[in-house]
Protein backbone atom coordinates (compact mmCIF):
# COMPACT_ATOMS: atom_id res chain seq x y z
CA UNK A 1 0.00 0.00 0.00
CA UNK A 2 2.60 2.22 0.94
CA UNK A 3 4.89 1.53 -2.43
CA UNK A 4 1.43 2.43 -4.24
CA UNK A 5 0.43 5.48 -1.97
CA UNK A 6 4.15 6.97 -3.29
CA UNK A 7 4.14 5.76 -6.65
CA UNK A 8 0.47 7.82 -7.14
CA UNK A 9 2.31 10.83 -5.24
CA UNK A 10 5.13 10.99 -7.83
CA UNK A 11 3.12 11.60 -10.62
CA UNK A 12 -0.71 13.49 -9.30
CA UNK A 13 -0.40 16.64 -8.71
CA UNK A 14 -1.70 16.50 -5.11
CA UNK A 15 -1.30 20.10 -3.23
CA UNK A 16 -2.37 19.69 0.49
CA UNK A 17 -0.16 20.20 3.08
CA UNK A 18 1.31 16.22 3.65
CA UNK A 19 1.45 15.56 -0.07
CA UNK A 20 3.70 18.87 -0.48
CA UNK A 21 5.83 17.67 2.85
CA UNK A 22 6.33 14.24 1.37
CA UNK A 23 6.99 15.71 -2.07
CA UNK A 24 9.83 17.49 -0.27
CA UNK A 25 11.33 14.45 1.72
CA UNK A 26 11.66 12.97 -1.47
CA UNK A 27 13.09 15.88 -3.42
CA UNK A 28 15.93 15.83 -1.02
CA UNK A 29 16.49 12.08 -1.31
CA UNK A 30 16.54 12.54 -5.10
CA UNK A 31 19.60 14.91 -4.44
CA UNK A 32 21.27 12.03 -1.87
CA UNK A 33 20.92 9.50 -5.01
CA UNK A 34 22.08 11.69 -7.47
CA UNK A 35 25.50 12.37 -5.66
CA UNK A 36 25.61 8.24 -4.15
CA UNK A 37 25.08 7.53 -7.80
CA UNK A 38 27.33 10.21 -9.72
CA UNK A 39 30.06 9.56 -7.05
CA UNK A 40 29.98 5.54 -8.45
CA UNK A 41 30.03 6.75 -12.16
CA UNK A 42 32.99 9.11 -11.71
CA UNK A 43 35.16 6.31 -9.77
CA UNK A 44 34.54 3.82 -13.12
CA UNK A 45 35.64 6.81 -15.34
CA UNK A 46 38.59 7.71 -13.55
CA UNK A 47 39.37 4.03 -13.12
CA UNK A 48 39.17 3.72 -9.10
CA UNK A 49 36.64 1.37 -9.80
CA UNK A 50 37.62 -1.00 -12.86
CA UNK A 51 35.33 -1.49 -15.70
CA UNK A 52 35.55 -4.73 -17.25
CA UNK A 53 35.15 -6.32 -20.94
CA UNK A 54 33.48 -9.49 -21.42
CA UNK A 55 35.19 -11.54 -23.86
CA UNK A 56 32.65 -11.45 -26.58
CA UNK A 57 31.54 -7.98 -28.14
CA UNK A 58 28.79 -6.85 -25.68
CA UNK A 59 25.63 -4.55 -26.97
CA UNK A 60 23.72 -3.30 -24.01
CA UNK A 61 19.71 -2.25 -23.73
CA UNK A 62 19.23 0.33 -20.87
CA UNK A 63 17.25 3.00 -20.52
CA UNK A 64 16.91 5.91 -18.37
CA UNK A 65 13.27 5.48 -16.52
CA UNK A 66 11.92 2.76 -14.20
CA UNK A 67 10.39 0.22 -16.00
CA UNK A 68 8.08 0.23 -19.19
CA UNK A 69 9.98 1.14 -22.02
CA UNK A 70 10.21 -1.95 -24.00
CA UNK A 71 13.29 -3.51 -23.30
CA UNK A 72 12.75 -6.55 -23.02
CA UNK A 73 11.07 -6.47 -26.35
CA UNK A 74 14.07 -4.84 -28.25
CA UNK A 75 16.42 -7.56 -26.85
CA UNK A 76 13.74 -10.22 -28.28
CA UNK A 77 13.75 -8.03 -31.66
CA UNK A 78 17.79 -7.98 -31.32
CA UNK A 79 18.48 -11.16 -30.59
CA UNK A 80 16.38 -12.40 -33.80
CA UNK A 81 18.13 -9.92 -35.87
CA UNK A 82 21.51 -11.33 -34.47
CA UNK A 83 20.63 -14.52 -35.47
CA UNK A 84 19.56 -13.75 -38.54
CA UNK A 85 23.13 -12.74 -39.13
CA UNK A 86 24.28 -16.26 -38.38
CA UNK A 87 25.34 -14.97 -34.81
CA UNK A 88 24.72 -16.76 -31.28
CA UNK A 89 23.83 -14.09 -28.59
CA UNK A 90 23.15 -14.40 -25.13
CA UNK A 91 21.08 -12.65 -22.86
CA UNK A 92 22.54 -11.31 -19.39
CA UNK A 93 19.96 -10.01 -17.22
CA UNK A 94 19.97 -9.31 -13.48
CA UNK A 95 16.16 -10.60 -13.83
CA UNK A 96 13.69 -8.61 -10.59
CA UNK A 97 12.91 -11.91 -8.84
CA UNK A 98 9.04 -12.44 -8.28
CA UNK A 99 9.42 -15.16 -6.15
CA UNK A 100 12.49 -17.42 -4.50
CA UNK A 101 14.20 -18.53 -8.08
CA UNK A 102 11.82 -16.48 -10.44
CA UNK A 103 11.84 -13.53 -12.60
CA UNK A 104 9.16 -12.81 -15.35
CA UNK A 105 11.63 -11.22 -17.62
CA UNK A 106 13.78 -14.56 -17.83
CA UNK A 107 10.65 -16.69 -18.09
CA UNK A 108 9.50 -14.25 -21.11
CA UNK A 109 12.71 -14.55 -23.11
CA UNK A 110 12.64 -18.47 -22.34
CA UNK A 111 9.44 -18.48 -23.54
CA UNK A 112 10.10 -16.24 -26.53
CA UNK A 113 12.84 -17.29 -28.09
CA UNK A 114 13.19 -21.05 -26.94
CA UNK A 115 16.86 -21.20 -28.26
CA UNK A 116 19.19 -18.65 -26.72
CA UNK A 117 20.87 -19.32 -23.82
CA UNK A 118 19.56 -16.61 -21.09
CA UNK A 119 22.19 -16.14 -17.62
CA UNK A 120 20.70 -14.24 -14.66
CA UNK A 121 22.26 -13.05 -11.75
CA UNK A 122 23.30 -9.51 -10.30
CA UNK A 123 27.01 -10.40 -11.48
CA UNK A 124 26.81 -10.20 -15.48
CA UNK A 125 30.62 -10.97 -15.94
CA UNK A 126 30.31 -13.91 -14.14
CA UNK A 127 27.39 -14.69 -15.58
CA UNK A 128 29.18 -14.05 -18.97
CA UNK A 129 31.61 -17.08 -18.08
CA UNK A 130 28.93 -19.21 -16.85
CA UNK A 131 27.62 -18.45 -20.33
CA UNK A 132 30.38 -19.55 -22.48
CA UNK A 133 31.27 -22.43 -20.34
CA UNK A 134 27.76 -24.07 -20.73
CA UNK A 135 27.72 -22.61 -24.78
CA UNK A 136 31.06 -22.19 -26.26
CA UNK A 137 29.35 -21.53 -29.45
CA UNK A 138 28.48 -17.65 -27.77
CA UNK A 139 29.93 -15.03 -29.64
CA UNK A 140 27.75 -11.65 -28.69
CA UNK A 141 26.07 -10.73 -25.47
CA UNK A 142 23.25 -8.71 -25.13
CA UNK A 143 23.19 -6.76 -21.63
CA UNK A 144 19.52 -6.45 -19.81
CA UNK A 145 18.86 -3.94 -18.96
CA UNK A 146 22.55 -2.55 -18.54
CA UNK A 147 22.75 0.98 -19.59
CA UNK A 148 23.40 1.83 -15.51
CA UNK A 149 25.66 -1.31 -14.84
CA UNK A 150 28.71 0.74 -15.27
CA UNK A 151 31.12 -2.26 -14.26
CA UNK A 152 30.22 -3.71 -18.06
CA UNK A 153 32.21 -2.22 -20.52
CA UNK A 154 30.14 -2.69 -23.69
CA UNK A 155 30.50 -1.93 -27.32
CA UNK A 156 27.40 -0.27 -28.19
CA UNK A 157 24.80 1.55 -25.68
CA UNK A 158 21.22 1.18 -26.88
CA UNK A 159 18.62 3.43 -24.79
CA UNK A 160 14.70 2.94 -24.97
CA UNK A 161 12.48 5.67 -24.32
CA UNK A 162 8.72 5.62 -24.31
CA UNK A 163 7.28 8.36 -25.95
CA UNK A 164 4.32 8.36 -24.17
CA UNK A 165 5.61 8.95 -20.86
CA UNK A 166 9.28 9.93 -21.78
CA UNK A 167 10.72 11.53 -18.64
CA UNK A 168 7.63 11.25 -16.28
CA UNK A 169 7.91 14.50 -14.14
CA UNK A 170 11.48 14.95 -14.86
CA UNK A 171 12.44 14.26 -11.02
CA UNK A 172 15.22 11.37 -10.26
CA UNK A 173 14.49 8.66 -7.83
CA UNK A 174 12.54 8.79 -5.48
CA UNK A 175 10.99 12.33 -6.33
CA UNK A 176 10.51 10.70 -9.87
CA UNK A 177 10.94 7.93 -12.03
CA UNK A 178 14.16 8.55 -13.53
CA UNK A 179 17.39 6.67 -12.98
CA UNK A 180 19.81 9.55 -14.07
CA UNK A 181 19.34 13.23 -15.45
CA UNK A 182 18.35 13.37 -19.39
CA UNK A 183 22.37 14.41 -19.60
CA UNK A 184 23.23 10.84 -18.99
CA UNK A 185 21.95 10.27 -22.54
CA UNK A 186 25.52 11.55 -23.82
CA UNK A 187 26.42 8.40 -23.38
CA UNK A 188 23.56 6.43 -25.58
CA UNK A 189 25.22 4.94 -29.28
CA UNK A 190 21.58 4.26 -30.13
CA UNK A 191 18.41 5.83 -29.22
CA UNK A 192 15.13 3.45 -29.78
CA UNK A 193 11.63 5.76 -29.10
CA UNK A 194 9.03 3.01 -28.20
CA UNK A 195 5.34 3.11 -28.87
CA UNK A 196 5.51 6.15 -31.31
CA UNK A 197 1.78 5.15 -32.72
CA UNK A 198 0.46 5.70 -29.29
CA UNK A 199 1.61 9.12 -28.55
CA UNK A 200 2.53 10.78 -32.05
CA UNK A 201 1.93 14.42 -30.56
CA UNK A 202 4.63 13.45 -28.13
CA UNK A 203 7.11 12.98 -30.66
CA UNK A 204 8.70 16.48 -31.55
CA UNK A 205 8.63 17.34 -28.15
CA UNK A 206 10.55 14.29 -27.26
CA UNK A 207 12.86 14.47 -30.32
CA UNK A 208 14.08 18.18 -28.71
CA UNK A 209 14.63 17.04 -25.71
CA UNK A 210 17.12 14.08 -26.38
CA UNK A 211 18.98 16.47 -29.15
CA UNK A 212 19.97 18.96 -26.42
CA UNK A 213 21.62 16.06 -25.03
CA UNK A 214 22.88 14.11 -27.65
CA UNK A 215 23.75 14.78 -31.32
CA UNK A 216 25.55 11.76 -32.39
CA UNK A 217 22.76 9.04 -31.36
CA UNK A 218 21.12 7.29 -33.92
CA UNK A 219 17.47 7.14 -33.73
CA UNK A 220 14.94 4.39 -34.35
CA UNK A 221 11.57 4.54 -33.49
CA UNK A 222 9.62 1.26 -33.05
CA UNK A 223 5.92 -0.13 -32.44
CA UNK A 224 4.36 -2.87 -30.68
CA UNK A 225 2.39 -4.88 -32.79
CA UNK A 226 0.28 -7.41 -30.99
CA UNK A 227 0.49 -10.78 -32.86
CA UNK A 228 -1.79 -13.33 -31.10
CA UNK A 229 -4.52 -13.84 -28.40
CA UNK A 230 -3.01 -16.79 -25.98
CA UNK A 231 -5.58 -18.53 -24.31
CA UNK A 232 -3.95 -19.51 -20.85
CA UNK A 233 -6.49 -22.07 -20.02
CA UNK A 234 -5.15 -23.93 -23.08
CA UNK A 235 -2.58 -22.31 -24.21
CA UNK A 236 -2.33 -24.28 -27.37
CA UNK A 237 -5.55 -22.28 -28.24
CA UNK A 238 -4.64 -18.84 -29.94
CA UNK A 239 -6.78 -16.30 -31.50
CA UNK A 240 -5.80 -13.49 -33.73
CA UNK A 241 -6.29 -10.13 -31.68
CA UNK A 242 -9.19 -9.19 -34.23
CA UNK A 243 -10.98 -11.83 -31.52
CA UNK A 244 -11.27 -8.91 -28.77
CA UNK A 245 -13.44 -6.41 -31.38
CA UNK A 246 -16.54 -4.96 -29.65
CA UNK A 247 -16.14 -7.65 -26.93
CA UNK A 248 -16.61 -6.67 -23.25
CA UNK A 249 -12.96 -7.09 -21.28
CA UNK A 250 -11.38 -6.35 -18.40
CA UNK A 251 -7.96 -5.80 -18.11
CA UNK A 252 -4.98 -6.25 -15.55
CA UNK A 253 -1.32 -5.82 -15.85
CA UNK A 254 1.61 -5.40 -13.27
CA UNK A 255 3.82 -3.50 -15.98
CA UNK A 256 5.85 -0.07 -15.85
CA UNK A 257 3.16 1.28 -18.02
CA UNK A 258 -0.33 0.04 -18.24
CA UNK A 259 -1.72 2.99 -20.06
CA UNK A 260 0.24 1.85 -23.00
CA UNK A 261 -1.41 -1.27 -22.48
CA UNK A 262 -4.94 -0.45 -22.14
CA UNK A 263 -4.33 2.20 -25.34
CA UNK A 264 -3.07 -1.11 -27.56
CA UNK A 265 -6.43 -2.67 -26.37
CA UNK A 266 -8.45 -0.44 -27.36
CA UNK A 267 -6.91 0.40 -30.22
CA UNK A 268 -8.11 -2.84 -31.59
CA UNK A 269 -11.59 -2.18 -30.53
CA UNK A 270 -12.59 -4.00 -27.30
CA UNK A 271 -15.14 -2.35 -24.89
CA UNK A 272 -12.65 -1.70 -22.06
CA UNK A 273 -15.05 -2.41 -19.17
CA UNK A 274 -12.61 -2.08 -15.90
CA UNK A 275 -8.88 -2.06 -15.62
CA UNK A 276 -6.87 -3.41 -12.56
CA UNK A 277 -3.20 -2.03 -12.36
CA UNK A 278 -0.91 -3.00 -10.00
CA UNK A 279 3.30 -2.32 -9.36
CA UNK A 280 5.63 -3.35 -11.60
CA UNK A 281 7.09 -6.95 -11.17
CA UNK A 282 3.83 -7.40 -8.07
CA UNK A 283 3.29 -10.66 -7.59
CA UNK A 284 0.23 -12.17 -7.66
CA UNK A 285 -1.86 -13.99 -5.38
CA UNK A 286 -5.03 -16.08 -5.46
CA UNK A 287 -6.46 -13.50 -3.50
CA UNK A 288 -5.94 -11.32 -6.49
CA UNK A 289 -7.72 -13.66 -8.66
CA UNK A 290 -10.57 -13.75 -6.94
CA UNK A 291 -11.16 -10.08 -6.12
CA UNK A 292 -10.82 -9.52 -10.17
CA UNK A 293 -12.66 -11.93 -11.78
CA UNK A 294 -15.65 -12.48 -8.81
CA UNK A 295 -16.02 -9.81 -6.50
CA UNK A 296 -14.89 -7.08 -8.54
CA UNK A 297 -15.10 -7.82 -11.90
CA UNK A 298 -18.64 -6.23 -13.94
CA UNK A 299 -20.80 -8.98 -14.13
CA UNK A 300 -21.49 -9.13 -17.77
CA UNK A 301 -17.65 -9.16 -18.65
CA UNK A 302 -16.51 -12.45 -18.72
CA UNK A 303 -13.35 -11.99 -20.70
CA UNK A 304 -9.98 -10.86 -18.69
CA UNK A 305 -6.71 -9.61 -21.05
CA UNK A 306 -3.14 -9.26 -19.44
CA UNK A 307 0.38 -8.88 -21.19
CA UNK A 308 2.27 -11.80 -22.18
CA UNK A 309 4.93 -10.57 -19.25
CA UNK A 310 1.87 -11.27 -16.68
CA UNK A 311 1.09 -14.71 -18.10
CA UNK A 312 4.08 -15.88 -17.10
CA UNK A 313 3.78 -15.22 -13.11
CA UNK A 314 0.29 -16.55 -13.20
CA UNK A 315 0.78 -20.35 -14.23
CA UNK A 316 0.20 -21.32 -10.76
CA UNK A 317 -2.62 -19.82 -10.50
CA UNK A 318 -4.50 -20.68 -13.36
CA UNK A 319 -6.38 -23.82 -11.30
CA UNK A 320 -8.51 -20.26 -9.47
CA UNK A 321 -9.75 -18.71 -12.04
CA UNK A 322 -13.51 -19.17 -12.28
CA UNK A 323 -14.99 -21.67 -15.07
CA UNK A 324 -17.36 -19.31 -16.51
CA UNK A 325 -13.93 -16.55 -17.20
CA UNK A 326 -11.89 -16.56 -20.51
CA UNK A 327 -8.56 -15.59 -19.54
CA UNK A 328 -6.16 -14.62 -22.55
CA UNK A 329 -2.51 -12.98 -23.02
CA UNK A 330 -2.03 -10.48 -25.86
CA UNK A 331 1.14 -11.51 -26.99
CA UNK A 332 3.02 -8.59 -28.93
CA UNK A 333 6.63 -8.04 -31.04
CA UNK A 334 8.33 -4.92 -31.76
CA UNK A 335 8.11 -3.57 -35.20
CA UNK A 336 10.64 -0.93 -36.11
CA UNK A 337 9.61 1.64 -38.72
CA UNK A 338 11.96 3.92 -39.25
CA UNK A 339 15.79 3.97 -38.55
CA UNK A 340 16.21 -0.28 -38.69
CA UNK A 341 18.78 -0.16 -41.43
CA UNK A 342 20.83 2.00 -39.68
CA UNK A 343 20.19 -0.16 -36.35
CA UNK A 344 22.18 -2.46 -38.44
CA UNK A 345 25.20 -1.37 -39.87
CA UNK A 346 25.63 0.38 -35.92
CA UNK A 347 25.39 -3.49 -34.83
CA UNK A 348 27.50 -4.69 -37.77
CA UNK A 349 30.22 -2.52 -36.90
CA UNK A 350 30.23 -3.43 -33.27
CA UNK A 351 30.39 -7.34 -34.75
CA UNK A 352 33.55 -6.50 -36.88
CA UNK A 353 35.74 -5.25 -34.37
């Protein structure tokens, strides 16, 4: 409750007298994380702390926000493109564990792209070695998540930004939702603007901001294009998303940015009847299940919609939702429209060295 109390604090514009005290404890916080975490970053450029090179050429996919942006995604769309090539990547990811030995964005790219070897674990040089010692065949790692994890050295720096929420309130942790100032992008090789059909009046505005920052970024700008309707009662069961037109739905998602969601959704013409949001990487509970889908569900609407990212935490859970409920999981890739063929000569270049 607390976790949610703050996260609605960050970004309402509440005026009473405890929201503007809070608002102020948290400013100053902000300013004791930017100096804990600027200290860190200028002890790894002035070599006091050592950087270190993994022994393949690393590409890393950061971003600059808490949550939502579509990484994990563009490392799905990258490592298909890399394989494509006739490369073997490998995923390194620190993976947010949901429970004792799970973490939804490892169970996603297991469940996405069944043949790449995916390490986890806070330590992504040893998980590097780990890597190669179980596939010597490895010869390009893609970083999770990495664009902060400044004891990587990496070849390329890709940064995601979602346009329709780019910089929240422009406020770092815990004042905000940002990770560093929009300086830090100085550092980005690549710069990958995510949802762009949601938010198109966004774009310019976005656009000048990140150029005031950095000139010598490429820019891509990407979709998410929702492929299939997954059936998690039977999972071998899949509809094309056309399935959800002018049907009544709920929908619930533990995601960085639901809104995006719940646009995509309607977007392909379902009758949005409620929406249940809870914190990024929440795990859920049976309790959940059945305050959604019995107590507080509309009781016309028998159809509930998560993200494929969701689906994955609820597999033990499936047994409590009600017979009479069609559950499904809109499963989505990432379509780049502009800016892919220079996404690829960046990468090819990185390969060559």
């Amino acid at each position: 409750m607390i976790k949610k109390y703050l996260s609605g604090l960050i970004v309402q514009d509440r005026c009473d007298v405890i929201s503007r005290f809070i608002k102020g404890c948290l400013r100053g916080l902000s300013y004791v994380y930017f100096l804990g975490s600027r200290c860190i970053l200028l002890c790894y450029q002035a070599g006091i702390l050592r950087q270190r090179y993994l022994a393949k050429p690393t590409i890393s996919v950061g971003n600059l926000t808490l949550g939502g942006t579509g990484k994990t995604p563009l490392v799905g769309f990258l490592a298909k493109m890399l394989q494509q090539k006739g490369r073997r990547p490998a995923i390194l990811t620190r993976g947010y564990m949901t429970s004792k030995h799970f973490s939804d964005e490892v169970a996603l790219y297991c469940q996405m792209l069944h043949d790449i070897p995916v390490e986890q674990g806070k330590d992504r040089v040893l998980s590097s070695r780990k890597a190669l010692q179980d596939h010597p065949d490895i010869n390009v790692f893609l970083l999770d998540d990495g664009f902060q994890h400044w004891k990587v050295k990496r070849d390329l720096d890709v940064v995601t930004i979602d346009t329709t929420d780019a910089f929240s309130n422009g406020f770092l942790m815990p004042r905000g939702f940002l990770r560093e100032p929009l300086t830090a992008l100085k550092r980005a090789d690549v710069i990958v603007l995510t949802k762009v059909d949601l938010a198109p009046e966004n774009l310019s505005r976005v656009y000048q901001q990140i150029k005031a920052n950095n000139f010598h970024a490429i820019f891509v700008e990407a979709v998410y294009q929702p492929i299939k309707l997954i059936n998690l009662k039977d999972p071998q069961q899949c509809h094309d998303p056309s399935f959800l037109a002018h049907k009544d739905v709920c929908l619930f998602s533990a995601i960085g940015n639901p809104k995006a969601f719940k646009k995509t959704v309607y977007d392909l013409k379902a009758n949005i009847q409620k929406t249940f949001s809870f914190l990024d990487h929440y795990v859920y509970t049976k309790e959940d299940i059945e305050r959604m889908m019995l107590r507080d569900r509309p009781k016309k609407t028998t159809i509930f919609v998560t993200t494929q990212k969701d689906a994955v935490k609820l597999e033990g859970l499936l047994s409590k939702v009600p017979p009479h409920i069609d559950l499904f999981a809109l499963a989505v890739e990432m379509k780049i429209i502009k800016g892919e063929k220079e996404l690829e000569r960046r990468i090819d270049s990185v390969l060559l060295c």
